[in-house]
PDB file of N, CA and C in Angstrom:
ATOM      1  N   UNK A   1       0.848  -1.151   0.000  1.00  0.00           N
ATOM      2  CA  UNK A   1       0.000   0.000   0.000  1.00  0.00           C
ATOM      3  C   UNK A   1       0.908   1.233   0.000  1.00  0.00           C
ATOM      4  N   UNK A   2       0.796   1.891  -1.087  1.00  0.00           N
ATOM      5  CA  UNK A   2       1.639   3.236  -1.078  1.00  0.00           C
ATOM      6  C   UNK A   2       0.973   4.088  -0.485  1.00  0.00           C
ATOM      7  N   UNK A   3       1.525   5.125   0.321  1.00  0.00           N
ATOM      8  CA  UNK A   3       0.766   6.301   0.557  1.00  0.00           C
ATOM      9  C   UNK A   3       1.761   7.409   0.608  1.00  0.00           C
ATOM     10  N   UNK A   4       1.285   8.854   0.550  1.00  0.00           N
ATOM     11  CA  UNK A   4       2.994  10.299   0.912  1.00  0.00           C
ATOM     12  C   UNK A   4       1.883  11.341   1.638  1.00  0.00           C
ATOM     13  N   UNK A   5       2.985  11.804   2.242  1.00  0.00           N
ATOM     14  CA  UNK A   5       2.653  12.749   2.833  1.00  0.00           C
ATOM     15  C   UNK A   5       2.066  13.891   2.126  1.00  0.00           C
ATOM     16  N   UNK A   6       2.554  14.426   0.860  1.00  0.00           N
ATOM     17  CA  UNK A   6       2.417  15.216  -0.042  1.00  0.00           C
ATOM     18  C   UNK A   6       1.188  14.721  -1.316  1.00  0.00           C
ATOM     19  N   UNK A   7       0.388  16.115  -1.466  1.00  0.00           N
ATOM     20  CA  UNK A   7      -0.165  15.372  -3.065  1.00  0.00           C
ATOM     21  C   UNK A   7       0.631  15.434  -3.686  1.00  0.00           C
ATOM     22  N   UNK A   8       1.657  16.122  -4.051  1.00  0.00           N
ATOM     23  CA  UNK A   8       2.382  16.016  -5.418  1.00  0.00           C
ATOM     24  C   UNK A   8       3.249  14.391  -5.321  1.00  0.00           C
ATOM     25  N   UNK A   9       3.405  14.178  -4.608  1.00  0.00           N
ATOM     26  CA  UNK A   9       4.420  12.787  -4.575  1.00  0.00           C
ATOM     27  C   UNK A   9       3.234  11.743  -5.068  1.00  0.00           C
ATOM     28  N   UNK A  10       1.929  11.568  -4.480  1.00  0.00           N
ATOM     29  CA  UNK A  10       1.154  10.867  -4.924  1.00  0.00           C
ATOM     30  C   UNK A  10       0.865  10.652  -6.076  1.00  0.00           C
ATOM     31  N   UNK A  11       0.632  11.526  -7.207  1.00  0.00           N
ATOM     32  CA  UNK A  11       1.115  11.098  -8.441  1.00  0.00           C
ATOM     33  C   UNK A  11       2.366  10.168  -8.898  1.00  0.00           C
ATOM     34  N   UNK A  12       2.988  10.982  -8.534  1.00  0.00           N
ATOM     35  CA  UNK A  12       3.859   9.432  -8.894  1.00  0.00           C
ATOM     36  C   UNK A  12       3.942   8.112  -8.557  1.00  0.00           C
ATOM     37  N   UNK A  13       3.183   7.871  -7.413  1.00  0.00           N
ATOM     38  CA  UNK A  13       3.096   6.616  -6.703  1.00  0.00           C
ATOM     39  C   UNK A  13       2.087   5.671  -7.713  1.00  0.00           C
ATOM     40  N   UNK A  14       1.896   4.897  -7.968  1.00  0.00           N
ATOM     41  CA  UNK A  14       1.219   3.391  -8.561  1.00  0.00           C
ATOM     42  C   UNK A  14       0.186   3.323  -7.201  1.00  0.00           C
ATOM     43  N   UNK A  15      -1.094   3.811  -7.926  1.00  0.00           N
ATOM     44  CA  UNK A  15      -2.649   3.875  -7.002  1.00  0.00           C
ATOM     45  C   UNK A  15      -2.071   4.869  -5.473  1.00  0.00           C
ATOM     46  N   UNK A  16      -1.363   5.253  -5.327  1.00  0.00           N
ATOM     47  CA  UNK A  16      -0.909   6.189  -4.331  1.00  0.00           C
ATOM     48  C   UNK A  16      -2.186   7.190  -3.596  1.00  0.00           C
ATOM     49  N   UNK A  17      -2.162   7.361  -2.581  1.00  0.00           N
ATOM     50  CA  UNK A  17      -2.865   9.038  -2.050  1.00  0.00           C
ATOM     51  C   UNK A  17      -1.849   9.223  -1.024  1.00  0.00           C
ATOM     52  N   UNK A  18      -2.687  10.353  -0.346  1.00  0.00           N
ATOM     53  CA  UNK A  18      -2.191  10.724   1.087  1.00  0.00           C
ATOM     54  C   UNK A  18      -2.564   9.589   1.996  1.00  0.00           C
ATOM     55  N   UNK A  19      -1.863  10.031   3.070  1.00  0.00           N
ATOM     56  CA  UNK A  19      -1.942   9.287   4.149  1.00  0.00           C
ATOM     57  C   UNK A  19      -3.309   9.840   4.595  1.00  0.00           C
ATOM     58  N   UNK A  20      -3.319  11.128   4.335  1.00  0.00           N
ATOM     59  CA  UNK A  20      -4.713  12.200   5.242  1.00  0.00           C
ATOM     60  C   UNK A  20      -6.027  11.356   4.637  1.00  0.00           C
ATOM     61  N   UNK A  21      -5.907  10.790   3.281  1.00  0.00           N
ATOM     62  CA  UNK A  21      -7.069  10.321   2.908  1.00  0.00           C
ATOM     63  C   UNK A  21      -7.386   8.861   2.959  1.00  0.00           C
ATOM     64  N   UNK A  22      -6.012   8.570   2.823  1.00  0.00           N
ATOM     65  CA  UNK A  22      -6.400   6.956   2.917  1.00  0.00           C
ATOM     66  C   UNK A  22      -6.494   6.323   4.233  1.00  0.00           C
ATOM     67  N   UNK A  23      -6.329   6.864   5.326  1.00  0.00           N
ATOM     68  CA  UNK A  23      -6.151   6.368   6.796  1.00  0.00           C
ATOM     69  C   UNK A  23      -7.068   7.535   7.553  1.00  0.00           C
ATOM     70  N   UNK A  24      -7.635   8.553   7.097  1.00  0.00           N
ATOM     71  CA  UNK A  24      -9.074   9.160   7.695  1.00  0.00           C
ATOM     72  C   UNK A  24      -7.799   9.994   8.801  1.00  0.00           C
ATOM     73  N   UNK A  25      -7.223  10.536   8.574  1.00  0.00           N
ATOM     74  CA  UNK A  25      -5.956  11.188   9.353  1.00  0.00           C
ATOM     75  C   UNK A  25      -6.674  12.693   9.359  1.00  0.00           C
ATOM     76  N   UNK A  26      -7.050  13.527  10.717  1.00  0.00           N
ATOM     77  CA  UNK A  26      -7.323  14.869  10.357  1.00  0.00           C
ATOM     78  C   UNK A  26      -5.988  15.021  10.344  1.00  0.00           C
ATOM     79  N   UNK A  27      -6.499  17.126   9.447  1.00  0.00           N
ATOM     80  CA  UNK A  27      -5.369  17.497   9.172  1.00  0.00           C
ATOM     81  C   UNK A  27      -4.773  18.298   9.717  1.00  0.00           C
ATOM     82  N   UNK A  28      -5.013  18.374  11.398  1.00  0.00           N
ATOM     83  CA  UNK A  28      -4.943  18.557  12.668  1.00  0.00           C
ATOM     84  C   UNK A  28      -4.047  17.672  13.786  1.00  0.00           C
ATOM     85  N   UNK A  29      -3.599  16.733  13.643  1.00  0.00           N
ATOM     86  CA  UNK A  29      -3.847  15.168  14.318  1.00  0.00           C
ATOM     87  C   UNK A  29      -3.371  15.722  15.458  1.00  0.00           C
ATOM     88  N   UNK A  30      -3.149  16.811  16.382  1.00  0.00           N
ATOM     89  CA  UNK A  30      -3.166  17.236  17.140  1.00  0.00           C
ATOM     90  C   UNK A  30      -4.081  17.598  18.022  1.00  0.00           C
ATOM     91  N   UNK A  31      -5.027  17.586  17.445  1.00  0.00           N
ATOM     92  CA  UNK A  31      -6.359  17.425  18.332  1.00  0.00           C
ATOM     93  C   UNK A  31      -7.401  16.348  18.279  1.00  0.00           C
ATOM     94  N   UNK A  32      -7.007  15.694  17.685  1.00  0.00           N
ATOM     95  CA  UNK A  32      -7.300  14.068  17.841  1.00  0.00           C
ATOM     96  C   UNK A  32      -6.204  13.103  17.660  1.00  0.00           C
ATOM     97  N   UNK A  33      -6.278  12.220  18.827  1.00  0.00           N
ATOM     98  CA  UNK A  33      -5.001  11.231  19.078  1.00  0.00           C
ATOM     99  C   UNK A  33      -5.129   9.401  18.513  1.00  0.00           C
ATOM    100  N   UNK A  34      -6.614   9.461  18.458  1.00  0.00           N
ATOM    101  CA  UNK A  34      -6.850   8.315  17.285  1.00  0.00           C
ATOM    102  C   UNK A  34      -7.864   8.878  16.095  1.00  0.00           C
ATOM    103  N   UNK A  35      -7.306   8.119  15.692  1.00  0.00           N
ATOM    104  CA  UNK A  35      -8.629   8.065  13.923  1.00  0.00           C
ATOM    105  C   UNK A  35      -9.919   7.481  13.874  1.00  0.00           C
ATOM    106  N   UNK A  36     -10.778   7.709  13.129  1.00  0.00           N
ATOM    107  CA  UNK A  36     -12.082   7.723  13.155  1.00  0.00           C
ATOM    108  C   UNK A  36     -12.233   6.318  12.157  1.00  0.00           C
ATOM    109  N   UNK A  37     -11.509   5.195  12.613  1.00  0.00           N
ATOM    110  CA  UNK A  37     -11.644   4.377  11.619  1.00  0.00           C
ATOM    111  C   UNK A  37     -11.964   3.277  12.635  1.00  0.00           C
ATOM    112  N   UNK A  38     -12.843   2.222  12.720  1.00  0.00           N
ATOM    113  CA  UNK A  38     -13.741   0.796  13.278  1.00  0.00           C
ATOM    114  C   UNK A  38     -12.755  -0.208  12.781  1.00  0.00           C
ATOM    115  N   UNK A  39     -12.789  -1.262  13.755  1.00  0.00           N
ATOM    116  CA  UNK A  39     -12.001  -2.491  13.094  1.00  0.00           C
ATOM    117  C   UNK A  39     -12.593  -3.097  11.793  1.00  0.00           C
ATOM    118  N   UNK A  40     -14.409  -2.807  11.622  1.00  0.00           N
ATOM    119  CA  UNK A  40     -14.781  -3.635  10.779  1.00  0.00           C
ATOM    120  C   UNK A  40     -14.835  -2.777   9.414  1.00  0.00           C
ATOM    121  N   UNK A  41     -14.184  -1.444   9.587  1.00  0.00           N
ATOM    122  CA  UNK A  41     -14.301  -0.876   8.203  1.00  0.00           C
ATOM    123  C   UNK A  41     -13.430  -1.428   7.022  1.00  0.00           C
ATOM    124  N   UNK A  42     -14.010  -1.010   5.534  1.00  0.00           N
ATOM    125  CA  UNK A  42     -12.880  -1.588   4.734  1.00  0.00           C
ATOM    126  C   UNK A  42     -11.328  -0.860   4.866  1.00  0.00           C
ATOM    127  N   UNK A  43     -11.497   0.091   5.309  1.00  0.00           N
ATOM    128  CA  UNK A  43     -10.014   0.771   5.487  1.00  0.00           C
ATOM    129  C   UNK A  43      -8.918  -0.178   6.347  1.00  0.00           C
ATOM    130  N   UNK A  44      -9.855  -0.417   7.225  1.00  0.00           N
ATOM    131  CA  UNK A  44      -9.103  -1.540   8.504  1.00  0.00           C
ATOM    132  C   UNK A  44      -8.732  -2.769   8.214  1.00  0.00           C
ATOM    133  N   UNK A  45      -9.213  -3.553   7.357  1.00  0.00           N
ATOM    134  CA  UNK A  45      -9.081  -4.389   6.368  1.00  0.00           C
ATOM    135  C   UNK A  45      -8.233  -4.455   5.687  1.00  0.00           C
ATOM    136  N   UNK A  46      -8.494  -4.040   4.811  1.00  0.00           N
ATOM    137  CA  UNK A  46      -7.240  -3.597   3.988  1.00  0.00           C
ATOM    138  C   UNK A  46      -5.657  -3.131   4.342  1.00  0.00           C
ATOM    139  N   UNK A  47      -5.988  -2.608   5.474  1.00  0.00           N
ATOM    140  CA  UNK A  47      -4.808  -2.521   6.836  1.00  0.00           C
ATOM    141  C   UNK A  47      -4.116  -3.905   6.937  1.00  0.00           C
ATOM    142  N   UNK A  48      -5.274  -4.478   7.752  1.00  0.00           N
ATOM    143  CA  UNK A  48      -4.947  -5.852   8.032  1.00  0.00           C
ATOM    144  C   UNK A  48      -4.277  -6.627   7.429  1.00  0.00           C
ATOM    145  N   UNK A  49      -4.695  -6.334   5.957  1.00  0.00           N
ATOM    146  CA  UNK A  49      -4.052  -7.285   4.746  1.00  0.00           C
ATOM    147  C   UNK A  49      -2.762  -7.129   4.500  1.00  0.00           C
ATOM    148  N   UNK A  50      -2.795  -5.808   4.171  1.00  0.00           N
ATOM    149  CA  UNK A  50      -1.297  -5.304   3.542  1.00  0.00           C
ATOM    150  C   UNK A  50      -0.245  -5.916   4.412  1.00  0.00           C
ATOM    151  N   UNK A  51       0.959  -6.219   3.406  1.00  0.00           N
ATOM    152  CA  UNK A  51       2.293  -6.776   3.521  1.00  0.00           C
ATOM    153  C   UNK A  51       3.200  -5.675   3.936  1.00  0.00           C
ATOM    154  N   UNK A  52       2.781  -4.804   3.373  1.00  0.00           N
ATOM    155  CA  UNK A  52       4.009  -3.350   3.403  1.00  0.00           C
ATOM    156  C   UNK A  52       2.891  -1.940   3.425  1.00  0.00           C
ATOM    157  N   UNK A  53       3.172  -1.077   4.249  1.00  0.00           N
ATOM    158  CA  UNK A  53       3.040  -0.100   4.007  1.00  0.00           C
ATOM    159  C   UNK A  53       3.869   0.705   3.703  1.00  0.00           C
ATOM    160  N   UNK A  54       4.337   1.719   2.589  1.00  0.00           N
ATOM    161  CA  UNK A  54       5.483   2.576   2.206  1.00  0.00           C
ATOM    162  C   UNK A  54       4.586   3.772   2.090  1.00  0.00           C
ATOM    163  N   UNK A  55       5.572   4.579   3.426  1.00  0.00           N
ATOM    164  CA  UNK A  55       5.121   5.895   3.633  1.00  0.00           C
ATOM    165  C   UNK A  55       6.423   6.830   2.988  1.00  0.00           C
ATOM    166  N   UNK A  56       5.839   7.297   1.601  1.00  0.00           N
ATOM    167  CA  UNK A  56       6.733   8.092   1.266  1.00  0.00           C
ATOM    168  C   UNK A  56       6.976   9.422   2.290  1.00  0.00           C
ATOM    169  N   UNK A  57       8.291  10.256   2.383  1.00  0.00           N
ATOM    170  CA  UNK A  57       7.934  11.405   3.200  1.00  0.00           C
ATOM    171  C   UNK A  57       7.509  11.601   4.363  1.00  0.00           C
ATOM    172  N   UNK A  58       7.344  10.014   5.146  1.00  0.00           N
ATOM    173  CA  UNK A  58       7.113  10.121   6.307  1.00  0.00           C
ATOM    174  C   UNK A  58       7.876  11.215   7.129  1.00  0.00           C
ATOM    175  N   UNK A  59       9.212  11.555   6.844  1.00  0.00           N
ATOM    176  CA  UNK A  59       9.761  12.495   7.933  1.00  0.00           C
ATOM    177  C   UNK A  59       9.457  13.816   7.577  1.00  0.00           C
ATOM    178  N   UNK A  60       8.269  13.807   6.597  1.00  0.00           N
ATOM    179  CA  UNK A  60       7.994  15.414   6.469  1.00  0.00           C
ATOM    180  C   UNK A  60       6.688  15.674   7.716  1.00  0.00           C
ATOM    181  N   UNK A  61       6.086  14.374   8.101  1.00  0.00           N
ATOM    182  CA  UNK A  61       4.769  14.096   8.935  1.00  0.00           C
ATOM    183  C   UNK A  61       5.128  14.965  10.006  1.00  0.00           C
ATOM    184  N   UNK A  62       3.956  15.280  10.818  1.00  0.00           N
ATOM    185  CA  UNK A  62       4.514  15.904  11.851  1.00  0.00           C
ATOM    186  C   UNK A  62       4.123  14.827  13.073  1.00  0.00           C
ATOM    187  N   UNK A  63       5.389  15.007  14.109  1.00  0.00           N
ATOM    188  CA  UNK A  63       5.368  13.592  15.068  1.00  0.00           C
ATOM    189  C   UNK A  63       4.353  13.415  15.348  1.00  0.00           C
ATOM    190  N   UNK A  64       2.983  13.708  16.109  1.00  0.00           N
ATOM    191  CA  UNK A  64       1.556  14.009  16.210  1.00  0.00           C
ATOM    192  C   UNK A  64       1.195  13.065  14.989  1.00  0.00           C
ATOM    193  N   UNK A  65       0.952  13.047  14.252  1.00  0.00           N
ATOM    194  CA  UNK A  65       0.624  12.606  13.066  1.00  0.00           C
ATOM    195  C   UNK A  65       1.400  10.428  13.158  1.00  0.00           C
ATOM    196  N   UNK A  66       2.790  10.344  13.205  1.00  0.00           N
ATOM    197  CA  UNK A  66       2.791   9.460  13.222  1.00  0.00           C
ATOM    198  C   UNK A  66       2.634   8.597  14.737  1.00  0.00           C
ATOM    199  N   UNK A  67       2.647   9.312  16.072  1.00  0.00           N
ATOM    200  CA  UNK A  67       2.390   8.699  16.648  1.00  0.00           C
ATOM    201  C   UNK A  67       0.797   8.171  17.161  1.00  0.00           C
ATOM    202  N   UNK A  68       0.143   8.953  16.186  1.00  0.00           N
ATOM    203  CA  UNK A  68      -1.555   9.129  15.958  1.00  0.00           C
ATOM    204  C   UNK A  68      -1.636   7.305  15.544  1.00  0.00           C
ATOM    205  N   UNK A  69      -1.020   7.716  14.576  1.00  0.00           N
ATOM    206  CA  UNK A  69      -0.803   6.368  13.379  1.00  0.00           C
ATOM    207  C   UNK A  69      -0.590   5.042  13.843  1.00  0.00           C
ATOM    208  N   UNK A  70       0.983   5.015  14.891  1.00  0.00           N
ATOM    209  CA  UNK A  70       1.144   3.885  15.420  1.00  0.00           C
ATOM    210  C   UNK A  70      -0.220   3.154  16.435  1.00  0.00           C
ATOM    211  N   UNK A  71      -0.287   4.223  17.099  1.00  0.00           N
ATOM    212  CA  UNK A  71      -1.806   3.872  18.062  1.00  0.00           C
ATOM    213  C   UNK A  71      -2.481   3.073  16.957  1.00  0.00           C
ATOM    214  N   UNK A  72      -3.135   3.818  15.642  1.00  0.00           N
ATOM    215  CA  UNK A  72      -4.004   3.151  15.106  1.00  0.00           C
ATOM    216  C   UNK A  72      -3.970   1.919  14.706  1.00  0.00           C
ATOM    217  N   UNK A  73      -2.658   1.263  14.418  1.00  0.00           N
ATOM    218  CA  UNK A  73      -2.079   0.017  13.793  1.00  0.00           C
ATOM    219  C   UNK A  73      -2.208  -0.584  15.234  1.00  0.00           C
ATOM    220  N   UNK A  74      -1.587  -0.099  16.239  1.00  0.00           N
ATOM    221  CA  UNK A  74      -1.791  -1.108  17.436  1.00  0.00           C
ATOM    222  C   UNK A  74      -3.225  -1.780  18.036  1.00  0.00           C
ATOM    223  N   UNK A  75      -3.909  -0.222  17.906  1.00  0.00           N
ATOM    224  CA  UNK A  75      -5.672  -0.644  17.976  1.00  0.00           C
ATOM    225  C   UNK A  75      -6.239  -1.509  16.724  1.00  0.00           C
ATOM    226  N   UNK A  76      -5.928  -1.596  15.241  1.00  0.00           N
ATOM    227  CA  UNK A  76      -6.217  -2.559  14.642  1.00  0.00           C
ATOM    228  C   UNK A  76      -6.111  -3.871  14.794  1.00  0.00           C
ATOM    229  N   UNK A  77      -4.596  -3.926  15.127  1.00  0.00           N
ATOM    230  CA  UNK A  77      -3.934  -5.409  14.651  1.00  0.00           C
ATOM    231  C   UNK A  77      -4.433  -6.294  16.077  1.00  0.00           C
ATOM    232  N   UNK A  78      -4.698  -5.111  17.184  1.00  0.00           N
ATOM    233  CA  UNK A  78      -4.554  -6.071  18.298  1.00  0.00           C
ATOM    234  C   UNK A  78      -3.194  -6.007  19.061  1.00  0.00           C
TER     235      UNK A  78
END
């Protein structure tokens, strides 16, 4: 699953978006510390599935943002 921090990088990616869209990420994540995403959604799923996630630009994220993220993978996977 590709995703970037940036729209412009997303073009170049093969089925690419943001992270903001594909993981329901406000664009705040500072005032919310998890995401608005259910275990049984297809987003979560598809989580589940994936082999790799490649976060282009992750170090452009702001820390808020990926430690939002890790929570969310931990609350998915279990």
């Amino acid at each position: 699953m590709a995703v970037a921090s940036s729209s412009v990088t997303t073009a170049i990616l093969p089925r690419g978006r943001t992270t903001h869209s594909k993981f329901n990420i406000p664009l705040d994540a500072s005032t919310a510390k998890i995401y608005q995403i259910s275990k049984q959604s297809s987003t979560a799923k598809l989580i589940v599935m994936a082999t790799l996630i490649l976060w282009d630009e992750a170090l452009m994220a702001k820390r808020e943002t990926i430690e939002a993220f890790d929570l969310l993978l931990k609350d998915i996977m279990d």
